[in-house]
Protein backbone atom coordinates (compact mmCIF):
# COMPACT_ATOMS: atom_id res chain seq x y z
CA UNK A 1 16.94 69.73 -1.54
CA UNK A 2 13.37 69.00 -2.33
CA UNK A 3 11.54 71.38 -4.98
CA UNK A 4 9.95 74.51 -3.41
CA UNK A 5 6.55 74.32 -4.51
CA UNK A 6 5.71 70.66 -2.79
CA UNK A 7 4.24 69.97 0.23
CA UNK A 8 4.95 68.33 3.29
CA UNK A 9 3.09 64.48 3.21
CA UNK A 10 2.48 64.97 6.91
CA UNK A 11 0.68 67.39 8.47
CA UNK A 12 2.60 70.72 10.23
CA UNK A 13 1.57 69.85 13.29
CA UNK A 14 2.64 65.97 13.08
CA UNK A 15 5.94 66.78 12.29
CA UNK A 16 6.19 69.61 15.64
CA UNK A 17 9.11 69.30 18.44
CA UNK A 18 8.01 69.13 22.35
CA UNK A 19 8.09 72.63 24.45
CA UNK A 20 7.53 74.63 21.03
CA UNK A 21 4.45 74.34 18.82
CA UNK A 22 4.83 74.63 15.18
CA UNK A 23 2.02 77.21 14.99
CA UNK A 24 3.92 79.25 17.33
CA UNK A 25 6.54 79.60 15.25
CA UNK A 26 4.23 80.16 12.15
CA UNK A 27 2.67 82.77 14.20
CA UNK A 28 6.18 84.73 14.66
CA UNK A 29 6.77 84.63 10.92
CA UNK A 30 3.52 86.13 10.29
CA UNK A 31 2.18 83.44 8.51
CA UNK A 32 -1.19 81.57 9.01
CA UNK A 33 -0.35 78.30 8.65
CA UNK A 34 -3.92 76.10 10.05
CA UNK A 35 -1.05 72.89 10.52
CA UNK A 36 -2.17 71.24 7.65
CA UNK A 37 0.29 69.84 4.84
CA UNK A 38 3.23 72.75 4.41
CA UNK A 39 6.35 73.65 2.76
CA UNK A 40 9.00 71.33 3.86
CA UNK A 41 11.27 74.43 3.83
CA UNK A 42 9.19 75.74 6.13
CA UNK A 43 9.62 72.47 8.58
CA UNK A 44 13.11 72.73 7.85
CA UNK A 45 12.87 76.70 9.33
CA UNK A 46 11.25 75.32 12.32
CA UNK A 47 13.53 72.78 13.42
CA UNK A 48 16.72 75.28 12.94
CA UNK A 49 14.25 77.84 14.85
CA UNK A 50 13.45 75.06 17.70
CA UNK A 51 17.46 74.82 18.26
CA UNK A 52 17.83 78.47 19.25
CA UNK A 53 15.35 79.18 21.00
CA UNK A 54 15.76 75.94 23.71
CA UNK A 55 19.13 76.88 24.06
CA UNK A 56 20.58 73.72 22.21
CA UNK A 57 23.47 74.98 19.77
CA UNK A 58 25.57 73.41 22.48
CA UNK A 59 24.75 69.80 21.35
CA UNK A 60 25.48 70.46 17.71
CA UNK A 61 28.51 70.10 15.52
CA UNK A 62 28.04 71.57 12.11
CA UNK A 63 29.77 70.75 8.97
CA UNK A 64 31.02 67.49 10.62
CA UNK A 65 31.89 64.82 8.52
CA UNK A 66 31.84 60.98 9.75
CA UNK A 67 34.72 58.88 8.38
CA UNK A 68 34.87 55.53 10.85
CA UNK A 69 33.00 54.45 13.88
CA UNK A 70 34.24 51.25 14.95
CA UNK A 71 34.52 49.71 18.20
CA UNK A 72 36.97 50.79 20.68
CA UNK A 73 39.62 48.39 21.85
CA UNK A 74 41.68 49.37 25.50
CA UNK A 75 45.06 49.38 23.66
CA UNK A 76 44.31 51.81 21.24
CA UNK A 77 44.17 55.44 21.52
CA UNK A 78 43.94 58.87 19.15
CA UNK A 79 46.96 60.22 18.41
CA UNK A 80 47.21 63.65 19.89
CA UNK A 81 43.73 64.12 20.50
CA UNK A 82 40.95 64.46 23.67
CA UNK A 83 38.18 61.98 23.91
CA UNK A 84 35.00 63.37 25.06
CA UNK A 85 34.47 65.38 27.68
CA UNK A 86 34.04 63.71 31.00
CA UNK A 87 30.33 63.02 32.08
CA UNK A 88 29.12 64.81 35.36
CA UNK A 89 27.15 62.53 37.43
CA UNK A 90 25.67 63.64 41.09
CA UNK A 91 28.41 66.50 41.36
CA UNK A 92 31.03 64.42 40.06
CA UNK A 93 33.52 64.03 36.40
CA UNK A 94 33.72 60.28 35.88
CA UNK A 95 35.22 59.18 32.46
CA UNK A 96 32.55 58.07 29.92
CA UNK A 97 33.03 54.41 28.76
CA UNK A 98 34.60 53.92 25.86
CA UNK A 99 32.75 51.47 23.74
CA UNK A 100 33.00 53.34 20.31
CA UNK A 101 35.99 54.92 18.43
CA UNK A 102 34.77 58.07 16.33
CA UNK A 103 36.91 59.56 13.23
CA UNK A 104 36.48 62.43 11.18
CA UNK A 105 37.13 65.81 10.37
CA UNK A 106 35.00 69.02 10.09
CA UNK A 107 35.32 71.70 7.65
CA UNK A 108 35.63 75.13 8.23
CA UNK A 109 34.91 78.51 6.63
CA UNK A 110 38.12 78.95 4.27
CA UNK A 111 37.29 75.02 3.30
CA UNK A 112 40.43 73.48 5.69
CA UNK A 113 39.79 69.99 7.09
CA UNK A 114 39.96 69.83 10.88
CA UNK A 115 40.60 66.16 12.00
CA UNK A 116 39.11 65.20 15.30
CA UNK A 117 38.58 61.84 17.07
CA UNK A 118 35.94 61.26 19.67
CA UNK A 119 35.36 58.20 21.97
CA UNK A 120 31.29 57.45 22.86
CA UNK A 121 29.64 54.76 25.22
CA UNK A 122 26.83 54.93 22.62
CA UNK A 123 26.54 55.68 19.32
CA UNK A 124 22.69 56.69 17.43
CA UNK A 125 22.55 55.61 13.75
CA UNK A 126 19.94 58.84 12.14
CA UNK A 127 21.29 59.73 8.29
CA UNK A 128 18.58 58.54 6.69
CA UNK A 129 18.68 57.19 3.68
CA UNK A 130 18.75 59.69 0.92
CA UNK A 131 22.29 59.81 0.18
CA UNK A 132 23.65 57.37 -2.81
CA UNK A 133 20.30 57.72 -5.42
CA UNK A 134 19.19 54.46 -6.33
CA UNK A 135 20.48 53.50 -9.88
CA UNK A 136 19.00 51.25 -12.97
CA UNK A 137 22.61 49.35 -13.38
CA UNK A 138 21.98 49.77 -17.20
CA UNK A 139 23.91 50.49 -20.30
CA UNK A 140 24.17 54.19 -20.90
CA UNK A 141 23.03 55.39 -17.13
CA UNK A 142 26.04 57.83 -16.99
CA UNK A 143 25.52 60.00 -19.76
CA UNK A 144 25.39 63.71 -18.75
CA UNK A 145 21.96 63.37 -19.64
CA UNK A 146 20.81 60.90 -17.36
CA UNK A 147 20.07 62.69 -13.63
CA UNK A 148 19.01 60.67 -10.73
CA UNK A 149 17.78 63.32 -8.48
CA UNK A 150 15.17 65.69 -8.24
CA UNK A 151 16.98 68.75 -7.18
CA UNK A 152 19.16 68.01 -10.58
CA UNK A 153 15.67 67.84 -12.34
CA UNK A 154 14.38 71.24 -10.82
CA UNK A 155 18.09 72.98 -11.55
CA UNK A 156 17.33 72.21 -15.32
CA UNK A 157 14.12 73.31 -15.61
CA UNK A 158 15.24 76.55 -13.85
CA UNK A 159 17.97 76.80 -15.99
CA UNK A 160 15.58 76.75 -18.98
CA UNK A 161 17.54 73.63 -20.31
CA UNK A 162 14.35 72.18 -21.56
CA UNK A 163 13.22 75.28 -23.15
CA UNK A 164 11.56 75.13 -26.46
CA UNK A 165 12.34 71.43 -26.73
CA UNK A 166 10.03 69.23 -28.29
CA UNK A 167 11.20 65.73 -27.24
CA UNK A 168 9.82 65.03 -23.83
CA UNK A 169 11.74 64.30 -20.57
CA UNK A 170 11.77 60.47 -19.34
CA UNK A 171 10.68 60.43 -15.83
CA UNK A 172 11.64 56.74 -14.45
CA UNK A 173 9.79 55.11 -11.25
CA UNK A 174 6.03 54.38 -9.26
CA UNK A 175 7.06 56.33 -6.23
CA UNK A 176 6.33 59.87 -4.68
CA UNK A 177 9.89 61.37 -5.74
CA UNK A 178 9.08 60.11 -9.30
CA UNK A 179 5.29 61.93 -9.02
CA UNK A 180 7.05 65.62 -7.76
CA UNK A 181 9.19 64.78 -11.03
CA UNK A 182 6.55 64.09 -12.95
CA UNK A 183 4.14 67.67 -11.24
CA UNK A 184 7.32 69.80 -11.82
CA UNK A 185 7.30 68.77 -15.67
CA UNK A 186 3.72 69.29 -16.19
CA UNK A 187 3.50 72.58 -14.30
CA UNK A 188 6.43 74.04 -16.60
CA UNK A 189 4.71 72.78 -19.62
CA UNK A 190 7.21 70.33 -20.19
CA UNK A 191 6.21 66.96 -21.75
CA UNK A 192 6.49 63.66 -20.26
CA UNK A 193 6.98 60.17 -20.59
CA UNK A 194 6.42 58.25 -17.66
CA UNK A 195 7.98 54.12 -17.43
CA UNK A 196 7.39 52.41 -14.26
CA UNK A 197 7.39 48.95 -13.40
CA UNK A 198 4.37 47.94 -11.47
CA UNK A 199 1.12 47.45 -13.24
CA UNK A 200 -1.36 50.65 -11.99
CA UNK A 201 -3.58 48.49 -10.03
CA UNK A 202 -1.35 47.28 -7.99
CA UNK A 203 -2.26 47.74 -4.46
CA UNK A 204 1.08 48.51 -3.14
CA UNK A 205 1.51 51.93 -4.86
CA UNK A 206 1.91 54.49 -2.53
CA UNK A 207 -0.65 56.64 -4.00
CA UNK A 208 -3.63 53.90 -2.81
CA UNK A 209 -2.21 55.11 0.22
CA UNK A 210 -2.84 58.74 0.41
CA UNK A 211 -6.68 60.36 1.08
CA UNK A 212 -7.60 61.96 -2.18
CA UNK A 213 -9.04 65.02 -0.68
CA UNK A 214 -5.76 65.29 1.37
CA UNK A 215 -3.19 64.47 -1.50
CA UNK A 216 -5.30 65.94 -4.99
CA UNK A 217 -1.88 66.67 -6.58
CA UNK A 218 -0.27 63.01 -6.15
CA UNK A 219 -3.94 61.62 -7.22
CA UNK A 220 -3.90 63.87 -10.67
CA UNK A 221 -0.82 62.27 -11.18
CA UNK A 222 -2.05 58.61 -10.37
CA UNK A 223 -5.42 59.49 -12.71
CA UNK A 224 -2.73 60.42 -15.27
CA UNK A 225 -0.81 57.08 -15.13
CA UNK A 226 -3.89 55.01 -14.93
CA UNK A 227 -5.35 57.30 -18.31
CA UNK A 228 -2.20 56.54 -20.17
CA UNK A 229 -2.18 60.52 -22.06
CA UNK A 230 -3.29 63.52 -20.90
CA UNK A 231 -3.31 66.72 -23.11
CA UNK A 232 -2.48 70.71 -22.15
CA UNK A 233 -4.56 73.17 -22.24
CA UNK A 234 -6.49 71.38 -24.47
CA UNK A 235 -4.07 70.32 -27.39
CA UNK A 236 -3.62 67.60 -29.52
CA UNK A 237 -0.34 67.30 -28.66
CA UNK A 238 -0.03 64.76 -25.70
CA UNK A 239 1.59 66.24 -23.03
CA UNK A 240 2.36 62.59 -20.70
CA UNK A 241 2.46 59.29 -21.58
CA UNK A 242 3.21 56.21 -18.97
CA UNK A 243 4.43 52.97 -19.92
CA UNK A 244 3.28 50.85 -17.17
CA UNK A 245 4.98 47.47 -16.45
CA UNK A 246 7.80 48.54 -18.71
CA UNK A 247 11.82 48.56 -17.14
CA UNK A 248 14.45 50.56 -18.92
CA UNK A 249 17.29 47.72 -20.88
CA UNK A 250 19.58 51.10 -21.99
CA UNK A 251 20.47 54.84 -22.59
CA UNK A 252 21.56 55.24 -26.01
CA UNK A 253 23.99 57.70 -26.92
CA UNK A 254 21.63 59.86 -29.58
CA UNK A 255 19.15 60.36 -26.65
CA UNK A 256 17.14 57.28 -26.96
CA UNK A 257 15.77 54.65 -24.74
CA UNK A 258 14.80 51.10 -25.15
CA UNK A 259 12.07 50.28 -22.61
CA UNK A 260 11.01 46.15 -22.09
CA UNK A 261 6.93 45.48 -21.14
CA UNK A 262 6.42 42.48 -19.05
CA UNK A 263 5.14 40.85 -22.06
CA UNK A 264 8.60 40.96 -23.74
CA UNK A 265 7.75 43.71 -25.88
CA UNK A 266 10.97 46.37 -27.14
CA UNK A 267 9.81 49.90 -27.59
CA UNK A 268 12.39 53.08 -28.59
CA UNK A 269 11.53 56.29 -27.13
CA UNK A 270 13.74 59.78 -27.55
CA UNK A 271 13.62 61.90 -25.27
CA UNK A 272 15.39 65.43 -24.12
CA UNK A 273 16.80 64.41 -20.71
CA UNK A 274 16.01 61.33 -18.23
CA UNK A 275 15.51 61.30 -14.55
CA UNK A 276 15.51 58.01 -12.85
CA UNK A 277 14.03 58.43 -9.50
CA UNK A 278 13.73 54.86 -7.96
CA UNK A 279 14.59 55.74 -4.46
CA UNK A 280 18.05 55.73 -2.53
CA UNK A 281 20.54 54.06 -0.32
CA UNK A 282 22.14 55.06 2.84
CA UNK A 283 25.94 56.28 3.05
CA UNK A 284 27.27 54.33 5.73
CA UNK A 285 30.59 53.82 4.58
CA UNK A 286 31.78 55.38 8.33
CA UNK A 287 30.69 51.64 9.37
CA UNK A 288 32.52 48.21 8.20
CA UNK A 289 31.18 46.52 5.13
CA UNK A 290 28.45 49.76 5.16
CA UNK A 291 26.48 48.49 8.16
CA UNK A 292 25.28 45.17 6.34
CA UNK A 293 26.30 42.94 9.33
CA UNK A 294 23.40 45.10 11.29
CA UNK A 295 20.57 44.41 9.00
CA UNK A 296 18.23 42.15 8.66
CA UNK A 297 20.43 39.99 5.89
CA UNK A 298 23.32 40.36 5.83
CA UNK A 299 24.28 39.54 2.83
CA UNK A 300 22.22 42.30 1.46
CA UNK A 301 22.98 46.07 1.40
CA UNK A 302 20.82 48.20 3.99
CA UNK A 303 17.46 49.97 2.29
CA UNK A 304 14.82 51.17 4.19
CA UNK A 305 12.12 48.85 2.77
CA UNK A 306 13.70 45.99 2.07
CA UNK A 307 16.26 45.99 4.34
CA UNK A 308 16.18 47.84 7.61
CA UNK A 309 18.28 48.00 10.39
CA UNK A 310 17.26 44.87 12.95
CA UNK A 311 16.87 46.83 15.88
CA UNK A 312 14.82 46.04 19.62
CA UNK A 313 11.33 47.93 19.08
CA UNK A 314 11.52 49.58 22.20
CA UNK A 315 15.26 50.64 23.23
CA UNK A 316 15.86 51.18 18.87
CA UNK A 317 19.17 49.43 20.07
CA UNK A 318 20.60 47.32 17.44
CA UNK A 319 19.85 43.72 17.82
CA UNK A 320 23.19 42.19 16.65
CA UNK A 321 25.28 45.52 18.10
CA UNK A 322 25.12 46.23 21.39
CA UNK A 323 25.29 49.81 22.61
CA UNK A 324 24.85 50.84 18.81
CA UNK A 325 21.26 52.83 18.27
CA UNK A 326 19.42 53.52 14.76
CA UNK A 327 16.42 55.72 14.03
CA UNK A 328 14.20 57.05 11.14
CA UNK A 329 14.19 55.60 7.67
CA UNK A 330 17.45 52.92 8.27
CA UNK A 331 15.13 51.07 10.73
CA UNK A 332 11.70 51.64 8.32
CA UNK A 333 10.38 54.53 9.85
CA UNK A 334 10.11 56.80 6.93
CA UNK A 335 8.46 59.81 7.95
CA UNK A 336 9.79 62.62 10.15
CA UNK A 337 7.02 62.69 12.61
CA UNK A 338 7.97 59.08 13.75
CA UNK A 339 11.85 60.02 14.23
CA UNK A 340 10.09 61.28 17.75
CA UNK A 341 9.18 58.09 19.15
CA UNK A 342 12.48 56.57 17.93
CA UNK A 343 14.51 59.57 19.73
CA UNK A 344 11.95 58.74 23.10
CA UNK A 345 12.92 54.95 22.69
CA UNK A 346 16.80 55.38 23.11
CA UNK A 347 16.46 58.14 25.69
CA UNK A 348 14.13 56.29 27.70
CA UNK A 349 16.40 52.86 27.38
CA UNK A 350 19.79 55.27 28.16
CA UNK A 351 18.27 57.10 31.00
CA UNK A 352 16.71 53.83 32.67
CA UNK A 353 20.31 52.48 31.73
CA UNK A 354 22.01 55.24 33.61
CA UNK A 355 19.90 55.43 36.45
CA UNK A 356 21.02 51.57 37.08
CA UNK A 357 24.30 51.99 37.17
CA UNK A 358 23.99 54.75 40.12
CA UNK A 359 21.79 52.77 41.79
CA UNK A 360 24.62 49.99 41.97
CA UNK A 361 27.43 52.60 42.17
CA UNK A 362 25.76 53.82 45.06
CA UNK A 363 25.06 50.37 46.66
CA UNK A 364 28.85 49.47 46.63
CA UNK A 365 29.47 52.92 48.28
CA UNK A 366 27.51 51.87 51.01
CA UNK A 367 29.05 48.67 51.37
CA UNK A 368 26.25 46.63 50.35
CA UNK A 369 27.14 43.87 48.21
């Protein structure tokens, strides 16, 4: 879903699978890829690629939709349906332990809904968290004109929706998602007003972050917000504008906005379509109450920043939810090369976990008590 001309934060390499180098696989598509920042559809390639070729389609359940995982109690039971498969251990089946109830359906070809209910010992938490946008709450945020995701944004400008127009498009937030808004714009000539709410010194903008030589795109960008207007090819016609410290008090119905500085001030600004791109939540409606009695407050809804998933550093186990395991952005982790050490953590805790239970198992056998 991201825009095809970005690149990857992390490097090609960083983001690479064990057994199967990413430069192996750039090597079979004829493509000289030195593992520095990519195309995420390329990384995206690779991990499909990775599936194949070590022989793991086996462990993967496409078009599968989630609608409850709750905790299994021993007088319930699916209606006309298997659990899963028993579990071979040292030659023989023995019935996996039901800790975990799993509902939901997958969808085939012709578009029918095939219901299915599964029964787990342990259940791993790894949507991420880009499924509900984040939204402003404000008067006017669902007109048409509004979008709150970049793929939206990029399907307009392909679409040649902003085509000869000569209001610019509002590009709302500080982030990275907000900055590939802001690059798309620019590169199709498109001009921009940019509102954010942090002042652009403060330290905690992603884009102090990033190595200029490494990231020179998100740093024109930065230079741009910091500069206030920046003109094409040389024009006196200003091509962005930011309004720094400023939040967004409505959407007005002639295609207007009404931004608020810190200071109190009102300003109206018109523009030809709005994206507000101030990060996302995760769907975890499959869960009861959406997973907030597994964060850190509870009272709270889960975000990646502000929120995470409370889980043990090492096992990634959930702290208040035992035999329940999260990874990647709902426990903080918000890059893809980390989702390896979380995927090592469980294994390692499951396997050790495992191994235990034989080593009792086999104990009793032998009559020691």
């Amino acid at each position: 879903s991201m825009e095809g001309s970005m690149l990857t934060i992390s490097f090609g390499n960083w983001m690479e699978l064990p057994g199967y180098a990413f430069k192996d696989w750039a090597a079979t598509k004829r493509r000289n890829i030195k593992c520095d920042r990519v195309l995420p559809e390329e990384v995206a390639n690779y991990y499909k690629h990775y599936v194949k070729i070590m022989g793991l389609q086996k462990n993967f359940r496409e078009n599968t939709y989630i609608t409850s995982v709750s905790k299994f109690y021993r007088d319930q039971d699916c209606e006309g349906e298997s659990p899963l498969p028993m579990e071979e251990q040292g030659g023989q089946t023995t019935p996996i332990k039901r800790n975990w109830e799993i509902r939901g359906y997958q969808r085939s070809a012709d578009g029918s809904h095939m219901p299915f209910c599964l029964f787990a010992e342990n259940v791993a938490l790894a949507t991420g968290t880009f499924d509900a946008p984040g939204r402003l709450r404000v008067e006017g945020e669902d007109f048409p004109f509004v979008l709150h995701t970049l793929s939206d944004f990029g399907a307009a400008i392909d679409k040649g929706i902003l085509h000869g127009k000569t209001d610019p498009v509002l590009i709302i937030g500080g982030g990275l998602t907000a900055a590939d808004a802001v690059l798309c714009a620019y590169n199709n000539s498109v001009p921009i007003i940019h509102a954010f709410r942090r002042r652009v010194t403060d330290p905690s903008l992603i884009f102090k972050q990033l190595p200029k030589k490494l990231y020179p795109e998100y740093h024109k960008v930065y230079h741009m917000m910091c500069t206030q207007s920046v003109s094409l090819d040389n024009n006196l016609h200003p091509a962005y504008t930011s309004f720094p410290e400023h939040q967004i008090l409505s959407f007005q119905p002639d295609m207007k906005c009404i931004l608020q500085s810190t200071s109190g001030l009102k300003k109206i600004v018109k523009f030809s379509l709005a994206v507000v791109l101030i990060g996302s939540h995760p769907n975890l409606c499959f869960l009861k109450d959406q997973g907030q009695s597994i964060c850190h407050n509870p009272n709270e809804p889960i975000t990646c920043k502000g929120n995470p998933i409370e889980i043990d550093p090492y096992t990634y186990e959930c702290i208040k939810e035992p035999n329940l395991f999260a990874l990647g952005p709902l426990v903080g982790d918000n890059f893809v090369r980390f989702l390896k050490g979380g995927a090592l953590g469980i294994t390692r805790h499951l396997v050790a976990k495992q191994k235990k239970h034989q080593f009792i198992v086999e104990r009793d056998a032998d009559g020691v008590s």
